[in-house]
PDB file of N, CA and C in Angstrom:
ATOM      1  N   UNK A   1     -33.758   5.152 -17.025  1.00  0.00           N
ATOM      2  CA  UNK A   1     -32.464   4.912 -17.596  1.00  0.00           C
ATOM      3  C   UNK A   1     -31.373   5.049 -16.539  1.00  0.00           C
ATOM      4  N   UNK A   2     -31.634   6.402 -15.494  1.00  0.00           N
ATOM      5  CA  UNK A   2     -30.572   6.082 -14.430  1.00  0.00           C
ATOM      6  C   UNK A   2     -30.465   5.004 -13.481  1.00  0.00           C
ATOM      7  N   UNK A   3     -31.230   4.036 -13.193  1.00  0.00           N
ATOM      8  CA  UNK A   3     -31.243   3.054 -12.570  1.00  0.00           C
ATOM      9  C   UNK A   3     -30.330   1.925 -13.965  1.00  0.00           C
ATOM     10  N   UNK A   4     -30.686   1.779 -14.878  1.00  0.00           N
ATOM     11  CA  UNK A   4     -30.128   0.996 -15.408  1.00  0.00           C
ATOM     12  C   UNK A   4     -28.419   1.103 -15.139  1.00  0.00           C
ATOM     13  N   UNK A   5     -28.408   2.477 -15.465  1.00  0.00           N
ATOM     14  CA  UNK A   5     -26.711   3.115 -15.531  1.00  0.00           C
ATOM     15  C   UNK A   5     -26.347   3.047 -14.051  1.00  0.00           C
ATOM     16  N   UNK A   6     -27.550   2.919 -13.072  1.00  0.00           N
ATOM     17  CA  UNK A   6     -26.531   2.508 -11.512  1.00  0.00           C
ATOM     18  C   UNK A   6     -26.210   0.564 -11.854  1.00  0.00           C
ATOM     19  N   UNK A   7     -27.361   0.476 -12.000  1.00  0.00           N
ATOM     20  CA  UNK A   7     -26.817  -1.276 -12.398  1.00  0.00           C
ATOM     21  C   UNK A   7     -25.544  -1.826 -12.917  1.00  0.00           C
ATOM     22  N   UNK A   8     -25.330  -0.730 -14.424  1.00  0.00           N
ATOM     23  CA  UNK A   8     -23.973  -1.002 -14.891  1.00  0.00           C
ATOM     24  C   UNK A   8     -22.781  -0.661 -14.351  1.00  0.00           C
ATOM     25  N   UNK A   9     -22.867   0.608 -13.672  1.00  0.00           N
ATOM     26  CA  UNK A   9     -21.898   1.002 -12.459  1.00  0.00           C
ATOM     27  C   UNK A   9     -21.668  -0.029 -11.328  1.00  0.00           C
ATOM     28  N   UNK A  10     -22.717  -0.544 -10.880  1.00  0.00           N
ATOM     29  CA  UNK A  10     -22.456  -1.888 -10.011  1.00  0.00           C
ATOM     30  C   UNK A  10     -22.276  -3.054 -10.206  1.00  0.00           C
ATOM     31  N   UNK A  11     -22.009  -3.407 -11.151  1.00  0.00           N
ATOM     32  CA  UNK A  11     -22.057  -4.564 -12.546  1.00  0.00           C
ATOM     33  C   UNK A  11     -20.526  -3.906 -12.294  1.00  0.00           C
ATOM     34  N   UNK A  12     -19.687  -2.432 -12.501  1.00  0.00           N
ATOM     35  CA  UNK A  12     -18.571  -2.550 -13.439  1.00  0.00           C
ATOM     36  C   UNK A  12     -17.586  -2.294 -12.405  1.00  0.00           C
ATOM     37  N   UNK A  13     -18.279  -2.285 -10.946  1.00  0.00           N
ATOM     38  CA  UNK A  13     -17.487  -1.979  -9.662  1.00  0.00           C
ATOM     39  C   UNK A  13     -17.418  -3.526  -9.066  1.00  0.00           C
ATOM     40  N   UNK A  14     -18.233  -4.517  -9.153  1.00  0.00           N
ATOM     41  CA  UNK A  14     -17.543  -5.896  -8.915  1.00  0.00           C
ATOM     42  C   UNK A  14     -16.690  -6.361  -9.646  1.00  0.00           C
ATOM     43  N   UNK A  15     -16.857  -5.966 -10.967  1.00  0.00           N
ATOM     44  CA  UNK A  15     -15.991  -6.774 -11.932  1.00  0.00           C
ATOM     45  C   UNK A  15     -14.287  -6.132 -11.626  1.00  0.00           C
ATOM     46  N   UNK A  16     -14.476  -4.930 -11.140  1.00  0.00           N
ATOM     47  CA  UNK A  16     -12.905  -4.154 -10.427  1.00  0.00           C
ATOM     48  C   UNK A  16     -12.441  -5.281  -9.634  1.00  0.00           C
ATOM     49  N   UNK A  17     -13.204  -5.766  -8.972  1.00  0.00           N
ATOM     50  CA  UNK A  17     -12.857  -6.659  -7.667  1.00  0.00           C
ATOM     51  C   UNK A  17     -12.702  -8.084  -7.909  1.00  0.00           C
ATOM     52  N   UNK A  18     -12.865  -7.814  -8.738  1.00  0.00           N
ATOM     53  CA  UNK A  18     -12.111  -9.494  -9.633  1.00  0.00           C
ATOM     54  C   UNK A  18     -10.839  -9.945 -10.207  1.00  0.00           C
ATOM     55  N   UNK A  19     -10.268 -10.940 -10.084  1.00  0.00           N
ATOM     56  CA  UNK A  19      -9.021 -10.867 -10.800  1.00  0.00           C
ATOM     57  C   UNK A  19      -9.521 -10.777 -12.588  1.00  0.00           C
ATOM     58  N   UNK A  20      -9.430  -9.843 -13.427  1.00  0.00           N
ATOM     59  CA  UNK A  20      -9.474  -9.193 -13.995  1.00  0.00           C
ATOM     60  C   UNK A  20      -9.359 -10.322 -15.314  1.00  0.00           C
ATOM     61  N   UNK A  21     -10.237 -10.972 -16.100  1.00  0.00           N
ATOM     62  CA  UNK A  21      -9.802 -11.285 -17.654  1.00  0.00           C
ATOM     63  C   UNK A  21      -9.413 -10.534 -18.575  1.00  0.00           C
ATOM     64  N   UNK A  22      -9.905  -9.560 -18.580  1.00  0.00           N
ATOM     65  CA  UNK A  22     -10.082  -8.319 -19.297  1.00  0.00           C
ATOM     66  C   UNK A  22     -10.148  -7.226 -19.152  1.00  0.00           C
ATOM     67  N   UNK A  23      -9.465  -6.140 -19.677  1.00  0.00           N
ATOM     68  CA  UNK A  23      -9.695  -4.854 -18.966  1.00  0.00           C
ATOM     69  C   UNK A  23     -10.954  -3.888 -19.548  1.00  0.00           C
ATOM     70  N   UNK A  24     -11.492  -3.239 -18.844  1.00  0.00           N
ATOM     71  CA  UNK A  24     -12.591  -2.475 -19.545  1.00  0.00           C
ATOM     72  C   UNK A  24     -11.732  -0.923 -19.112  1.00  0.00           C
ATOM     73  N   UNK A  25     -12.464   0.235 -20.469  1.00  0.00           N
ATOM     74  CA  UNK A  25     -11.783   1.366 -20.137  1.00  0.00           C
ATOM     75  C   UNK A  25     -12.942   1.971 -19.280  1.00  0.00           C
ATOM     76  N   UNK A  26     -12.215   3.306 -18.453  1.00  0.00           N
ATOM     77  CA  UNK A  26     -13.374   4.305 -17.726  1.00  0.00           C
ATOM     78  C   UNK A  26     -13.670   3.849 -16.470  1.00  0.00           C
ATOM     79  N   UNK A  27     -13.284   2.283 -16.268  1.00  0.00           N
ATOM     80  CA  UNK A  27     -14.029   1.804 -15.160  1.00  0.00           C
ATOM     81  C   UNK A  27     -13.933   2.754 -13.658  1.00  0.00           C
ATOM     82  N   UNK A  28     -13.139   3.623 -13.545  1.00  0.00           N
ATOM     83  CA  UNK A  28     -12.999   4.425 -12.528  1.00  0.00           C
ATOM     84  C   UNK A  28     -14.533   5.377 -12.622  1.00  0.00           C
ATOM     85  N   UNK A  29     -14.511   6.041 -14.104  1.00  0.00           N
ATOM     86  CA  UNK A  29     -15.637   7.479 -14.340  1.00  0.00           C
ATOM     87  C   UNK A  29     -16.911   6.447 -13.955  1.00  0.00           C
ATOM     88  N   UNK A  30     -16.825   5.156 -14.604  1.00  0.00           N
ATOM     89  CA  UNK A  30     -18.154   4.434 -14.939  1.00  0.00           C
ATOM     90  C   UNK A  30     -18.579   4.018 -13.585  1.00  0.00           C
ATOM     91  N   UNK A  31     -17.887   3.870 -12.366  1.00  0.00           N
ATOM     92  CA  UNK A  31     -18.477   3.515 -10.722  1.00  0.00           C
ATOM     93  C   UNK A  31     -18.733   4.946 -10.261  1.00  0.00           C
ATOM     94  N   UNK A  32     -17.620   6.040 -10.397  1.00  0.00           N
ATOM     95  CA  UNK A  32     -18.194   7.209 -10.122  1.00  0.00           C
ATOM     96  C   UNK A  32     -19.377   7.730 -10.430  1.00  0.00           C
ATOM     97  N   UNK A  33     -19.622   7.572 -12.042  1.00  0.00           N
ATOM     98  CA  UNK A  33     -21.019   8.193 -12.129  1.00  0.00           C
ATOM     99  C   UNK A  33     -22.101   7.330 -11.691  1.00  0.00           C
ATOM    100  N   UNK A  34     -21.845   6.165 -11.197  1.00  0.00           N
ATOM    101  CA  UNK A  34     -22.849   5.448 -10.363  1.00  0.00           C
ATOM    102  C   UNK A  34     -22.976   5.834  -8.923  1.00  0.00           C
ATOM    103  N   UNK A  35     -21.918   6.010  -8.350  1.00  0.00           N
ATOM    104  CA  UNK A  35     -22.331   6.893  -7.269  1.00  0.00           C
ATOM    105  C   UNK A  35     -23.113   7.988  -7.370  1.00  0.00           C
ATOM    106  N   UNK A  36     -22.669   8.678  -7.991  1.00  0.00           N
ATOM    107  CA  UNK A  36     -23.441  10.640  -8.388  1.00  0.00           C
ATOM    108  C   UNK A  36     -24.977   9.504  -8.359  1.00  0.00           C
ATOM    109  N   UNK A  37     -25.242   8.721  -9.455  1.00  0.00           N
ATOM    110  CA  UNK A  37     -26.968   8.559  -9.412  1.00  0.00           C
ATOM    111  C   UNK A  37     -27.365   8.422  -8.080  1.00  0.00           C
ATOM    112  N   UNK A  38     -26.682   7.493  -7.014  1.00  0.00           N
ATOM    113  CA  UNK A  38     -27.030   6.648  -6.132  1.00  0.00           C
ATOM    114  C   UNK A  38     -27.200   7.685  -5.059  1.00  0.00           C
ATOM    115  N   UNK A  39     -26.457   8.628  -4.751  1.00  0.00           N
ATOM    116  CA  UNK A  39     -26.514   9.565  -3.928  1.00  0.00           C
ATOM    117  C   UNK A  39     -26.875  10.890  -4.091  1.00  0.00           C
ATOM    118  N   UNK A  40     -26.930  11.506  -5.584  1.00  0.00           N
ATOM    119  CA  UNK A  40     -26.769  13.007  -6.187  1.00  0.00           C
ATOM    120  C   UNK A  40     -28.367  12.420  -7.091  1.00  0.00           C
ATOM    121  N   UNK A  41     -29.301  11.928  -6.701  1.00  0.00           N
ATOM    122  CA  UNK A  41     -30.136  11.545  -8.053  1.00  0.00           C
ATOM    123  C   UNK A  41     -31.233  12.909  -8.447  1.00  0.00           C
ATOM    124  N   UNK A  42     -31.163  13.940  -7.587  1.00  0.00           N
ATOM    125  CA  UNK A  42     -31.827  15.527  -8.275  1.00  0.00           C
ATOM    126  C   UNK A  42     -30.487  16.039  -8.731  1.00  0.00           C
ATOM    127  N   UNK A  43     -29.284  15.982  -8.801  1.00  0.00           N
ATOM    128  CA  UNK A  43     -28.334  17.115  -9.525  1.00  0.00           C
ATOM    129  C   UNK A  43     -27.645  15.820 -11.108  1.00  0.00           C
ATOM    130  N   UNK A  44     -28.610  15.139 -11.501  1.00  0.00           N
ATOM    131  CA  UNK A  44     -27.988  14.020 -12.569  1.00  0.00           C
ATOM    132  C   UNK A  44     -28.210  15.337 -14.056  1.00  0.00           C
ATOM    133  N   UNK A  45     -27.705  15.796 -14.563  1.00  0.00           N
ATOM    134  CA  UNK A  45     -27.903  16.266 -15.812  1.00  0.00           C
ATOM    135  C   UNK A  45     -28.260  15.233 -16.912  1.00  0.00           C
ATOM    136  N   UNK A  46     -29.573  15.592 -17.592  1.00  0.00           N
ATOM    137  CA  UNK A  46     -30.031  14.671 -18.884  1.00  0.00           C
ATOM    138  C   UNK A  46     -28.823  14.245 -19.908  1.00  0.00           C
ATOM    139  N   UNK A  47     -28.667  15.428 -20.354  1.00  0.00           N
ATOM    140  CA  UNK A  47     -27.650  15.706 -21.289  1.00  0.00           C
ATOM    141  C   UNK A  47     -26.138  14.961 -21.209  1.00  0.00           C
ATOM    142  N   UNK A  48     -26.123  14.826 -19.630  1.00  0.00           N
ATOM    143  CA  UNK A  48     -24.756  13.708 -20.029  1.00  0.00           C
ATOM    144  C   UNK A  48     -24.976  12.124 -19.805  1.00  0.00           C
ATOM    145  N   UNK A  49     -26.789  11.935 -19.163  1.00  0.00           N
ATOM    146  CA  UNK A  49     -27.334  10.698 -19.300  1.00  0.00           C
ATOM    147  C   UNK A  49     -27.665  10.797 -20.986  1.00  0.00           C
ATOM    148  N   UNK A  50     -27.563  11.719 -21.669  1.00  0.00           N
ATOM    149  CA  UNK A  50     -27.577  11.108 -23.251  1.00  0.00           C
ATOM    150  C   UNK A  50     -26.727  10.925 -23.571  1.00  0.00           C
ATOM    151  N   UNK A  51     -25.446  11.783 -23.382  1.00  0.00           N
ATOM    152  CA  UNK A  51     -24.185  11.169 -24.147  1.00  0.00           C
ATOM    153  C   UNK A  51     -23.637  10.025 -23.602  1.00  0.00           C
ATOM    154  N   UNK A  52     -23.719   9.621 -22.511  1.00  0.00           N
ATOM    155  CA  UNK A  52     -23.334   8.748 -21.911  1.00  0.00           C
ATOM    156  C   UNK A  52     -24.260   6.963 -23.198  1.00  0.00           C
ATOM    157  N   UNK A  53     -25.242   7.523 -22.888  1.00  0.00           N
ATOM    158  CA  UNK A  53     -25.817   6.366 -23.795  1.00  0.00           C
ATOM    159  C   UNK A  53     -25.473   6.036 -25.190  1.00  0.00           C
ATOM    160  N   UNK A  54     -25.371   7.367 -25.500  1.00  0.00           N
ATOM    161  CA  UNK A  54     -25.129   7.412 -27.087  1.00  0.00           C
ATOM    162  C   UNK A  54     -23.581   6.947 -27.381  1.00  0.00           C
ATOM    163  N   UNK A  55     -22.925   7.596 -26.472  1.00  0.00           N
ATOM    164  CA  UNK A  55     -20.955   7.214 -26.999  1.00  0.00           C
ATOM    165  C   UNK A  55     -20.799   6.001 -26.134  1.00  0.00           C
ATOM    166  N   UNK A  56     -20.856   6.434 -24.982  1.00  0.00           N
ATOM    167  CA  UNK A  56     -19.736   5.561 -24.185  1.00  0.00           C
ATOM    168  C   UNK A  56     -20.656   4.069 -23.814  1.00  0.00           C
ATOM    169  N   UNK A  57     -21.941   4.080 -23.807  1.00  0.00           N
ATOM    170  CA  UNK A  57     -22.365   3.178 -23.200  1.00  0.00           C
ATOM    171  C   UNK A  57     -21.689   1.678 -24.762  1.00  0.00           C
ATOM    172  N   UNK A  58     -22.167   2.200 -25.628  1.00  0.00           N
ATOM    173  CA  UNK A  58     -21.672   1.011 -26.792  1.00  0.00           C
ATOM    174  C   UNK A  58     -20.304   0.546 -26.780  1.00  0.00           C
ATOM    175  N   UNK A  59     -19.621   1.452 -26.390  1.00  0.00           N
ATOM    176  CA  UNK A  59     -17.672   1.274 -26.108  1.00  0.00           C
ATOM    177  C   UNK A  59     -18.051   0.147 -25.206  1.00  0.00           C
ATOM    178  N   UNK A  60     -18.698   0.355 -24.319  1.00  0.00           N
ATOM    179  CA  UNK A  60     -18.406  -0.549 -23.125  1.00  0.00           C
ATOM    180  C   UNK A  60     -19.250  -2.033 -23.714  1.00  0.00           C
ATOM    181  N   UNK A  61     -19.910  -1.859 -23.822  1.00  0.00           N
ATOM    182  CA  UNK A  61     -20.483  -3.125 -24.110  1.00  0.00           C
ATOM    183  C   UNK A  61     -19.635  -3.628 -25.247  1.00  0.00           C
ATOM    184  N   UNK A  62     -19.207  -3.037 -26.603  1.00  0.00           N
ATOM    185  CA  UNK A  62     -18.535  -3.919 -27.412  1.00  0.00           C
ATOM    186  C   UNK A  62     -17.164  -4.386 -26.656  1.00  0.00           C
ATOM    187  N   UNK A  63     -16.688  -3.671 -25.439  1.00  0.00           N
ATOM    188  CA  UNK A  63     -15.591  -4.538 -24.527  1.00  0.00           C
ATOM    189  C   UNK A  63     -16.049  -5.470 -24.079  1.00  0.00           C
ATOM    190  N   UNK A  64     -16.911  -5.500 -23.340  1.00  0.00           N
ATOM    191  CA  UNK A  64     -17.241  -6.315 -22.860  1.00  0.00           C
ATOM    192  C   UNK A  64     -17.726  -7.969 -23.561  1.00  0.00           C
ATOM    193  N   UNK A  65     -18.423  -7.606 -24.801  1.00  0.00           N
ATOM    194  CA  UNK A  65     -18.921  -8.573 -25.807  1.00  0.00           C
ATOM    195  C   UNK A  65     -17.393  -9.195 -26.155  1.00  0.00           C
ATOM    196  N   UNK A  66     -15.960  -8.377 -26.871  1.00  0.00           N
ATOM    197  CA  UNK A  66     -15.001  -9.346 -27.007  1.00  0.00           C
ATOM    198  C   UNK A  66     -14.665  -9.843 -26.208  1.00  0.00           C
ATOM    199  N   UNK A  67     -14.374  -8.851 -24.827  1.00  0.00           N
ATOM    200  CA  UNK A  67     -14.169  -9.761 -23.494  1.00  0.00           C
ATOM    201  C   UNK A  67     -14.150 -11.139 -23.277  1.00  0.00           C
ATOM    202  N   UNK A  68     -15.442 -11.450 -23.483  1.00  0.00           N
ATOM    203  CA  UNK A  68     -15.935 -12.956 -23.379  1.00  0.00           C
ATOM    204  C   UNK A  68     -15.981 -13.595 -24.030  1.00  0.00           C
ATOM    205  N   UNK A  69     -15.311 -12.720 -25.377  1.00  0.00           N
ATOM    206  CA  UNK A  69     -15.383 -13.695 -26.086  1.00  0.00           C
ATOM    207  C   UNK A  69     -14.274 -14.671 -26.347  1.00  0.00           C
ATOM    208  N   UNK A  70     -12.909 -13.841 -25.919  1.00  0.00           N
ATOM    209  CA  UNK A  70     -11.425 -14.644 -25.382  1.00  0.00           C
ATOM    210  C   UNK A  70     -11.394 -15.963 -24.686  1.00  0.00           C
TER     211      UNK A  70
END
């Protein structure tokens, strides 16, 4: 699952670098905690790779889903 969540972190750190359609929220926490995996991957706590999945990961994707859909 942490590889996925570096994917979306690198997925949500190009899309920074874009002129922007849409704004997504967090995008600052959401490249940071892709770093922590990419470099910190023995100090990752489970527990906020669950909440992370459980709350925030659906926020982002239902942005992203209206996003495109404009």
């Amino acid at each position: 699952m942490e590889r996925q969540l570096s994917i979306v972190g690198e997925a949500v750190n190009n899309y920074r670098k874009l002129e922007e359609q849409f704004e997504l929220t967090n995008t600052r926490q959401i490249v940071s905690f892709r770093n922590r995996i990419i470099h910190s991957y023995d100090n990752i706590d489970d527990a906020i790779v669950w909440t992370i999945l459980q709350k925030h990961l659906p926020k982002l994707k239902g942005e992203a889903e209206n996003g495109l859909k404009q």
